[in-house]
N, C-alpha and C. Protein backbone atom coordinates (compact mmCIF):
# COMPACT_ATOMS: atom_id res chain seq x y z
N UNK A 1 65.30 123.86 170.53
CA UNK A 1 64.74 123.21 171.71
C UNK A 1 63.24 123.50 171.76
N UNK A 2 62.18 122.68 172.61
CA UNK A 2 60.95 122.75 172.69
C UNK A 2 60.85 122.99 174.02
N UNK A 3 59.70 123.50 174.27
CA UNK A 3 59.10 123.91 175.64
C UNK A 3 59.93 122.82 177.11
N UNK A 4 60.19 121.66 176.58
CA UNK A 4 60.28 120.56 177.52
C UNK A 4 62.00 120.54 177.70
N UNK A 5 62.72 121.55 176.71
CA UNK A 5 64.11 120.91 176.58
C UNK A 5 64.81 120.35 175.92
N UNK A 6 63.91 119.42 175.43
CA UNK A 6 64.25 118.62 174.43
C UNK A 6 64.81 118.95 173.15
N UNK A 7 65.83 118.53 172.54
CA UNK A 7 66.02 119.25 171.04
C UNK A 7 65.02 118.06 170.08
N UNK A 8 65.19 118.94 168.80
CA UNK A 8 63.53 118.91 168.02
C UNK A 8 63.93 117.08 167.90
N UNK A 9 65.04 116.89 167.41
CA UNK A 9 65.32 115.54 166.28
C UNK A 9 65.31 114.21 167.31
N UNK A 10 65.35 114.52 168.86
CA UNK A 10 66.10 113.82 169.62
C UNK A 10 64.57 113.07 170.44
N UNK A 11 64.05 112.21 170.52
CA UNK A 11 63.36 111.89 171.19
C UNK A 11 63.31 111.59 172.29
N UNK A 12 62.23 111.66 173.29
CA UNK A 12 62.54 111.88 174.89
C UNK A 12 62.61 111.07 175.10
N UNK A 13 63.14 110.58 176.16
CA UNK A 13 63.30 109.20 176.74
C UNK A 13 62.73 109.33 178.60
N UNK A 14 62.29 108.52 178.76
CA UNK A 14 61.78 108.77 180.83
C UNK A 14 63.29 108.16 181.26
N UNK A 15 63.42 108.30 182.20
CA UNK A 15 64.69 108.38 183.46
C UNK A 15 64.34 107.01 183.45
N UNK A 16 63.23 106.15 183.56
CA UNK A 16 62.90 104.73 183.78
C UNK A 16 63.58 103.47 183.26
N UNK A 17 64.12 104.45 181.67
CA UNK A 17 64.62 103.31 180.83
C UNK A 17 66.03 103.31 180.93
N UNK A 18 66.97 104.25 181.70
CA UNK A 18 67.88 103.78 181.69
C UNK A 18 68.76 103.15 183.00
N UNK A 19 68.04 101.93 182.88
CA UNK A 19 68.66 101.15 183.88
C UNK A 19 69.62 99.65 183.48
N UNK A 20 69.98 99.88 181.97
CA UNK A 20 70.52 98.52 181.43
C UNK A 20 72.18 98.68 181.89
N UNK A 21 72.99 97.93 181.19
CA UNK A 21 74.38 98.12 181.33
C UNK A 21 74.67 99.15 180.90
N UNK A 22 74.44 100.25 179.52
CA UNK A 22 74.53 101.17 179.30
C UNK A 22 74.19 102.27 179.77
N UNK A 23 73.55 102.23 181.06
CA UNK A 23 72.70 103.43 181.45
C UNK A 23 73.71 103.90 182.09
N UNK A 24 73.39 105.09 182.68
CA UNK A 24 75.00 106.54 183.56
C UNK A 24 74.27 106.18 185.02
N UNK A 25 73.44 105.46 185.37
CA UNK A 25 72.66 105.79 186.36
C UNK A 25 73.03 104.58 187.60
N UNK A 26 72.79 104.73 188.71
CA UNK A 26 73.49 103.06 189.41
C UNK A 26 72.40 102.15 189.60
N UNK A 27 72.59 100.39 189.17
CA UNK A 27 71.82 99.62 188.91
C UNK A 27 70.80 99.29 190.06
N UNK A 28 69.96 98.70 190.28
CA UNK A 28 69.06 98.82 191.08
C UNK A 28 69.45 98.23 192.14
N UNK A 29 69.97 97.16 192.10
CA UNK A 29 70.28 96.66 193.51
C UNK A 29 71.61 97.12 193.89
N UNK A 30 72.47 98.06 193.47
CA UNK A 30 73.37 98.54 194.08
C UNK A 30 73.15 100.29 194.61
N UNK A 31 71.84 100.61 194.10
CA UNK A 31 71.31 101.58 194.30
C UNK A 31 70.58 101.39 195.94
N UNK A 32 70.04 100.14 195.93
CA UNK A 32 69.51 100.09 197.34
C UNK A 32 70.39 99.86 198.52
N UNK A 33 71.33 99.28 198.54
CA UNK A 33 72.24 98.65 199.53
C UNK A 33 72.61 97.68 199.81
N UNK A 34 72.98 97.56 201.15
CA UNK A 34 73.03 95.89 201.60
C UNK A 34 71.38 95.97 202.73
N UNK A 35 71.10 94.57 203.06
CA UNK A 35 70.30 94.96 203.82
C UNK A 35 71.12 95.47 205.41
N UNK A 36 72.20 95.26 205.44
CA UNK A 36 72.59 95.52 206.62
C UNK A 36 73.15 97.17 206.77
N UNK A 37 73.04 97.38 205.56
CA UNK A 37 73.49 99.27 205.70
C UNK A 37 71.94 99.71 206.06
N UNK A 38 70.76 98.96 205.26
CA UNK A 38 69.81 99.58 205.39
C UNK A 38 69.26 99.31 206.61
N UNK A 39 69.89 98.43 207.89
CA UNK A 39 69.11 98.54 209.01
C UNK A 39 69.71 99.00 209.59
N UNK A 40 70.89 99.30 209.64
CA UNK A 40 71.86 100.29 210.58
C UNK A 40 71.31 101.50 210.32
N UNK A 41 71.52 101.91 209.08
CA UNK A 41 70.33 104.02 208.99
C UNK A 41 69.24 103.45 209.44
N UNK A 42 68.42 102.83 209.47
CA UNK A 42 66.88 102.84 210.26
C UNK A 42 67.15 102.72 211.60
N UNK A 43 67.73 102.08 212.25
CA UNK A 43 68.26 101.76 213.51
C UNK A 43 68.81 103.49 213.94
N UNK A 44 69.46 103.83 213.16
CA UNK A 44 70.11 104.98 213.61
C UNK A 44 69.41 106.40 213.83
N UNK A 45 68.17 106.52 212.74
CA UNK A 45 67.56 107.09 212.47
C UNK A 45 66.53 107.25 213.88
N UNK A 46 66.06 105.97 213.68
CA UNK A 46 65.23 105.57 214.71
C UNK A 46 65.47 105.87 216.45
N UNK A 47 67.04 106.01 216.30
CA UNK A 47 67.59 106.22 217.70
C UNK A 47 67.39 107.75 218.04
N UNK A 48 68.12 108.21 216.79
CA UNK A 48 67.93 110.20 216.98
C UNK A 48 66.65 110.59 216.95
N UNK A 49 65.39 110.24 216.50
CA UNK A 49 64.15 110.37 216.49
C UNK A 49 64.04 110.31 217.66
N UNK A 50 63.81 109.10 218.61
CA UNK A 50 63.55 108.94 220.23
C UNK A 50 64.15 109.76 221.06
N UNK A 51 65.91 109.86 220.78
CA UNK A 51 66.34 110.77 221.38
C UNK A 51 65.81 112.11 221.19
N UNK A 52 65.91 112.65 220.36
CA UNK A 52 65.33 113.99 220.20
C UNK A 52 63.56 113.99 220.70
N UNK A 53 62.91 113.28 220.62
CA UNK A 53 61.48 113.54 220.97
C UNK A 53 61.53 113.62 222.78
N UNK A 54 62.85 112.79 223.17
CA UNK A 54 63.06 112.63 224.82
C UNK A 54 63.06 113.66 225.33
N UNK A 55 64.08 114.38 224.54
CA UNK A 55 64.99 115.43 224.76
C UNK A 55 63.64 116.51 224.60
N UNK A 56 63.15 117.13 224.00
CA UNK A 56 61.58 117.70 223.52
C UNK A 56 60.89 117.60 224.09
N UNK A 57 60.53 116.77 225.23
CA UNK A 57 59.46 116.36 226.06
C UNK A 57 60.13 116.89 227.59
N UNK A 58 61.43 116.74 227.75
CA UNK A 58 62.37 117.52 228.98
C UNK A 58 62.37 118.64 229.03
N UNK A 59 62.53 119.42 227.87
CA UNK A 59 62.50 120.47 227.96
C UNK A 59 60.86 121.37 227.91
N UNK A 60 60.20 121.01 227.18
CA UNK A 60 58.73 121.18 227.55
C UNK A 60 57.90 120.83 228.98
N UNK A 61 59.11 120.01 229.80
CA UNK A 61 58.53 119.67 231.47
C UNK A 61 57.48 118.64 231.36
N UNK A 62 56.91 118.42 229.99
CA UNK A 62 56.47 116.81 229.98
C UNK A 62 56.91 115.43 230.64
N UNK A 63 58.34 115.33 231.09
CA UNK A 63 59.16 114.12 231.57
C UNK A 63 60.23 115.20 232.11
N UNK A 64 60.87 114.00 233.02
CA UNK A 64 62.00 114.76 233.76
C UNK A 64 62.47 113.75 233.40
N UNK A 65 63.97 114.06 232.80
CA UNK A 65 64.62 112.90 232.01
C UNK A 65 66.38 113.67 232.91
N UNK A 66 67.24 112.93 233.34
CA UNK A 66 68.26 113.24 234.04
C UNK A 66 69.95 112.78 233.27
N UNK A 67 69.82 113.75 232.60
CA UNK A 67 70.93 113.19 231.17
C UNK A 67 71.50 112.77 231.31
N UNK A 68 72.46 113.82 232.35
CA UNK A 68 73.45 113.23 232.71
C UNK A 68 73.75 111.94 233.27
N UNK A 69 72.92 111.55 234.16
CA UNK A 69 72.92 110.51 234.79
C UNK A 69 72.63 109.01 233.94
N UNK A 70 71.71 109.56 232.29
CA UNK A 70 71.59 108.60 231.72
C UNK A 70 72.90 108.34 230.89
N UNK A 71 73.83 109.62 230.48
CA UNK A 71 75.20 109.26 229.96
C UNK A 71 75.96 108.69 230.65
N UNK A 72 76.33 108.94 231.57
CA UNK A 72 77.22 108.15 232.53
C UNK A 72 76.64 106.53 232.95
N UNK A 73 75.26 106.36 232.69
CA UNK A 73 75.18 105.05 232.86
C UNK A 73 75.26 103.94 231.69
N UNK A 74 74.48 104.73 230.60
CA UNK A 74 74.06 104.21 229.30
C UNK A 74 75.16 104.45 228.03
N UNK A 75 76.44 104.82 228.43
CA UNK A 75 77.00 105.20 227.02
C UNK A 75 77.87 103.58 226.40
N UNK A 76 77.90 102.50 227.79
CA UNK A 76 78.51 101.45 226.71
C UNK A 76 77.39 100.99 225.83
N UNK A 77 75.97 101.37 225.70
CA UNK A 77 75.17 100.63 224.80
C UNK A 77 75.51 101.04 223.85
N UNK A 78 76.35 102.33 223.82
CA UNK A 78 76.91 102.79 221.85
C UNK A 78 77.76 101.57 221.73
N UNK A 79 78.77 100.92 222.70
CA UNK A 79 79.74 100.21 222.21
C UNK A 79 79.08 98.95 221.67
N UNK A 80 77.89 98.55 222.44
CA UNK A 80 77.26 97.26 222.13
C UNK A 80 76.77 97.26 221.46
N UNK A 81 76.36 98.67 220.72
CA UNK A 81 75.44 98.75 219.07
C UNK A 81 76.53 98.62 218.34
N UNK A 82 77.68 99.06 218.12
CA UNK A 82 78.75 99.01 217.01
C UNK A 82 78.95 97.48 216.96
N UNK A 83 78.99 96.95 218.02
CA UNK A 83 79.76 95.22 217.76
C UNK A 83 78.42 94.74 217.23
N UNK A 84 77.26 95.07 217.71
CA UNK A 84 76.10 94.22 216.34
C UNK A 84 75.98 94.61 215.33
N UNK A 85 76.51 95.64 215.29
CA UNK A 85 76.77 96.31 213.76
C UNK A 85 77.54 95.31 213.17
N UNK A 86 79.09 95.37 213.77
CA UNK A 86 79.91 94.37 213.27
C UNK A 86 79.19 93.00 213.40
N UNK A 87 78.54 92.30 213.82
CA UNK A 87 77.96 91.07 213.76
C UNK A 87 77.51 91.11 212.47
N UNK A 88 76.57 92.06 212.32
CA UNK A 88 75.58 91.85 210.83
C UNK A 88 76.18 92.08 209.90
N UNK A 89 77.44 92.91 209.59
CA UNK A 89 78.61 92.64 208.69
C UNK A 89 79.00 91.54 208.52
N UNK A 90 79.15 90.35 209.61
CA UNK A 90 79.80 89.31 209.42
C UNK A 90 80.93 89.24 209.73
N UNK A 91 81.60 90.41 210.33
CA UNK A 91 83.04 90.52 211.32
C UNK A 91 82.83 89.90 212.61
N UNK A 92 83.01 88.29 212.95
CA UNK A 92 82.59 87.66 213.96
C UNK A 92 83.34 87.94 214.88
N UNK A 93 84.75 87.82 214.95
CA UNK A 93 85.75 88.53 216.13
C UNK A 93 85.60 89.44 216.53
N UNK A 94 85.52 91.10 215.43
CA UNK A 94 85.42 92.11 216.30
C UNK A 94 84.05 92.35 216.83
N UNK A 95 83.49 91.57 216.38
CA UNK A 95 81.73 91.85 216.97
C UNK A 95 81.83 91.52 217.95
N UNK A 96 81.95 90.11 218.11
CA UNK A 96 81.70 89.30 219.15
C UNK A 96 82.42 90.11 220.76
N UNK A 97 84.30 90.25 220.71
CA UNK A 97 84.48 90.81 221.53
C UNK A 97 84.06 92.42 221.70
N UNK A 98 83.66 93.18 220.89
CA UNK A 98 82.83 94.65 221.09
C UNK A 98 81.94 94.54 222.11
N UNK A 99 80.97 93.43 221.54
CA UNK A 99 79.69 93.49 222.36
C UNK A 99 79.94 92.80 223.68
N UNK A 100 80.59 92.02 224.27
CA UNK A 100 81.31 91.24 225.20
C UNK A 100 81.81 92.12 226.11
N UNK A 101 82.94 93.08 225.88
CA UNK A 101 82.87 94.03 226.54
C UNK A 101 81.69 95.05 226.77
N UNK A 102 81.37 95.51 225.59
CA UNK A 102 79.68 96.38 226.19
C UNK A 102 79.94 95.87 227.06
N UNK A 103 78.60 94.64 226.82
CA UNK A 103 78.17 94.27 228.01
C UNK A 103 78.39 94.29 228.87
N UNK A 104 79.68 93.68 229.50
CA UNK A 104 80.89 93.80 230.44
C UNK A 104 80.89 95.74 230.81
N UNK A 105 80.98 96.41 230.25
CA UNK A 105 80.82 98.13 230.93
C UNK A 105 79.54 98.35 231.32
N UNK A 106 78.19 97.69 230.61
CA UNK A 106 76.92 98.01 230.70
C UNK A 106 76.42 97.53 231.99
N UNK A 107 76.78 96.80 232.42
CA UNK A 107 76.48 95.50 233.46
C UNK A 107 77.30 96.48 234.71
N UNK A 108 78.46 96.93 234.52
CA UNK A 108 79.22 97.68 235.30
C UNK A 108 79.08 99.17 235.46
N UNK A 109 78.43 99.85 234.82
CA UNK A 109 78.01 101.27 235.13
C UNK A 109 76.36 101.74 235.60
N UNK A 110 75.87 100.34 235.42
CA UNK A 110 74.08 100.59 235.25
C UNK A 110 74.14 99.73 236.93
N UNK A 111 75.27 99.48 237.55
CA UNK A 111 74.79 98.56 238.59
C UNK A 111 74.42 97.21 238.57
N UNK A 112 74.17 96.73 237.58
CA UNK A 112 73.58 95.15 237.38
C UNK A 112 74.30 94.07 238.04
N UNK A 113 75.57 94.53 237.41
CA UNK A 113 76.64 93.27 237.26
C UNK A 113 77.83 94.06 238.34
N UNK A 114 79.01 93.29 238.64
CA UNK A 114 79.88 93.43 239.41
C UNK A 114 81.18 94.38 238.44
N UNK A 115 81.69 95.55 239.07
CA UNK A 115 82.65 96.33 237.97
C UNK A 115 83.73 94.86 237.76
N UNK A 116 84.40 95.32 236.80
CA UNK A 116 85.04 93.84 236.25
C UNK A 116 86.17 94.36 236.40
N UNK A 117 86.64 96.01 236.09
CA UNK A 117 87.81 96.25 235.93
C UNK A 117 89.33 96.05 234.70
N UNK A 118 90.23 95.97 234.63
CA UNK A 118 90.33 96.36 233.09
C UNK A 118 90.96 94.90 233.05
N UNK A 119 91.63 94.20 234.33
CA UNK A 119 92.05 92.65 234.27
C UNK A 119 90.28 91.98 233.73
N UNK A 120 89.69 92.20 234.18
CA UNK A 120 88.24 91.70 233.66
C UNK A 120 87.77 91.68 232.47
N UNK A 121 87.98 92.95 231.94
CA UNK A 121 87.79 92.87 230.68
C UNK A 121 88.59 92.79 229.39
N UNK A 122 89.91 92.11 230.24
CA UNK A 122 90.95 91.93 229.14
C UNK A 122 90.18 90.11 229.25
N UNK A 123 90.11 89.45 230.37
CA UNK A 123 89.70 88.30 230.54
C UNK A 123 88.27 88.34 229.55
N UNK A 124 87.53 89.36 228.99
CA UNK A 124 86.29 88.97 229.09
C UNK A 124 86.58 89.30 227.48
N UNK A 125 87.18 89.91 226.96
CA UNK A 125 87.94 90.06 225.24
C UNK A 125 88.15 88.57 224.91
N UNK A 126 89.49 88.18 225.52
CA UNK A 126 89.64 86.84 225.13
C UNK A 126 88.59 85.85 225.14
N UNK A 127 87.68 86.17 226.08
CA UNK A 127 86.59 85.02 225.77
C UNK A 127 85.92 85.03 224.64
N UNK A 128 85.54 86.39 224.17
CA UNK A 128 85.05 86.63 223.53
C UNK A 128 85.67 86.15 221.82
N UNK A 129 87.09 86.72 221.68
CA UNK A 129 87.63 86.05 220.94
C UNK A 129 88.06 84.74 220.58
N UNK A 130 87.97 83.75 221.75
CA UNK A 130 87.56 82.32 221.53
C UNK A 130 86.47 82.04 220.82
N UNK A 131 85.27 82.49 221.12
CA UNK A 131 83.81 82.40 220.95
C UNK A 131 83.84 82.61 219.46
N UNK A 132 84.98 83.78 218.84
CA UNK A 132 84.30 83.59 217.81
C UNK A 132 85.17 83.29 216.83
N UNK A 133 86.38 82.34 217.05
CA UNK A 133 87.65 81.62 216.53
C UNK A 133 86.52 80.50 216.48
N UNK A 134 86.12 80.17 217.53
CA UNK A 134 85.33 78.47 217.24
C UNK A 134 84.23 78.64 216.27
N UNK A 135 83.43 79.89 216.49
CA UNK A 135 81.78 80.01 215.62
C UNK A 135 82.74 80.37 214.19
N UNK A 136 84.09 80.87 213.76
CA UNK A 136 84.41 81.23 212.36
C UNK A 136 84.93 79.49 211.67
N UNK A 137 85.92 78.99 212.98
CA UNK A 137 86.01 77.55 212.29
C UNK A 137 84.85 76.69 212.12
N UNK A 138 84.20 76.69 212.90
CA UNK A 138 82.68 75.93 212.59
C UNK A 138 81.64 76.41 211.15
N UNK A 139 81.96 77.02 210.86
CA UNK A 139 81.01 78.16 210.09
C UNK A 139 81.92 77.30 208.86
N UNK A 140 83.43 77.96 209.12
CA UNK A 140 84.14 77.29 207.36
C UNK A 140 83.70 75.73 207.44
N UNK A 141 83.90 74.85 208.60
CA UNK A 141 84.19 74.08 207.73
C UNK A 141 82.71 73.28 207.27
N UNK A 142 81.53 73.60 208.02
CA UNK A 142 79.87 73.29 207.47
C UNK A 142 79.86 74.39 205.73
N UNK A 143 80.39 75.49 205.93
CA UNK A 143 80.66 75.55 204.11
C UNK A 143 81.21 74.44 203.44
N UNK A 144 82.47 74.08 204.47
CA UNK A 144 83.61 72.90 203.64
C UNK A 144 82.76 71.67 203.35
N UNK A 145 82.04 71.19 204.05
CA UNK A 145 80.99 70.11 203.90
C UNK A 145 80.35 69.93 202.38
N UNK A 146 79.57 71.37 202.45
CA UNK A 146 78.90 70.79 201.58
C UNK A 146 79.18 71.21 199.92
């Protein structure tokens, strides 16, 4: 072996070149993602960053931030981030009714909207699952078209 590792007979090669079918290494565009994995970690990322700088600024007496009061008002926006999650997957049903309800809890714990209650939001599922029975048949059959 030489200073670098290398054995004497074997010539070096950079990490660069092996990206063909033969390479051990994963190909480039399956190395990056989908774009939709890659905006969910930025999105996500982006969320714990704010949170934590919130949270950092409360406790330093910079802001008076009232947690509790923001959990108990703000926790269906997790539900309404998962169903756009599922949207940008392309799971139109479970997106569609996820975020439908959110909304439907968000609207109902923040005060906005009227509590709906669980007859409400069984009513407000099914709508939702209409919504996206019609946007999945519409969708096939403008594929079927063309």
């Amino acid at each position: 072996m030489n200073e670098r590792g290398d054995m004497p007979n074997e010539p070096a090669t950079p990490a660069t070149e092996a990206t063909g079918p033969d390479a051990t290494g994963p190909a480039p565009e399956a190395a990056r993602g989908s774009l939709a994995t890659q905006a969910r970690a930025l999105a996500g990322g982006l969320a714990l960053l704010a949170g934590g700088l919130a949270l950092l600024a409360s406790q330093l007496g910079w802001i008076e931030l009232p947690i509790g009061a923001l959990i108990t008002s703000w926790w269906p926006a997790l539900v309404v981030a998962y169903g756009v999650g599922a949207l940008i997957d392309r799971h139109l049903a479970e997106g569609t009714i996820v975020v439908a309800v959110g909304l439907a809890l968000l609207a109902s714990t923040t005060g906005v909207g009227p509590s709906v209650g669980f007859a409400g939001l069984v009513a407000i599922a099914l709508i939702g699952a209409g919504l996206a029975a019609v946007g999945e048949a519409l969708t096939r059959r403008s594929r079927q078209a063309h």
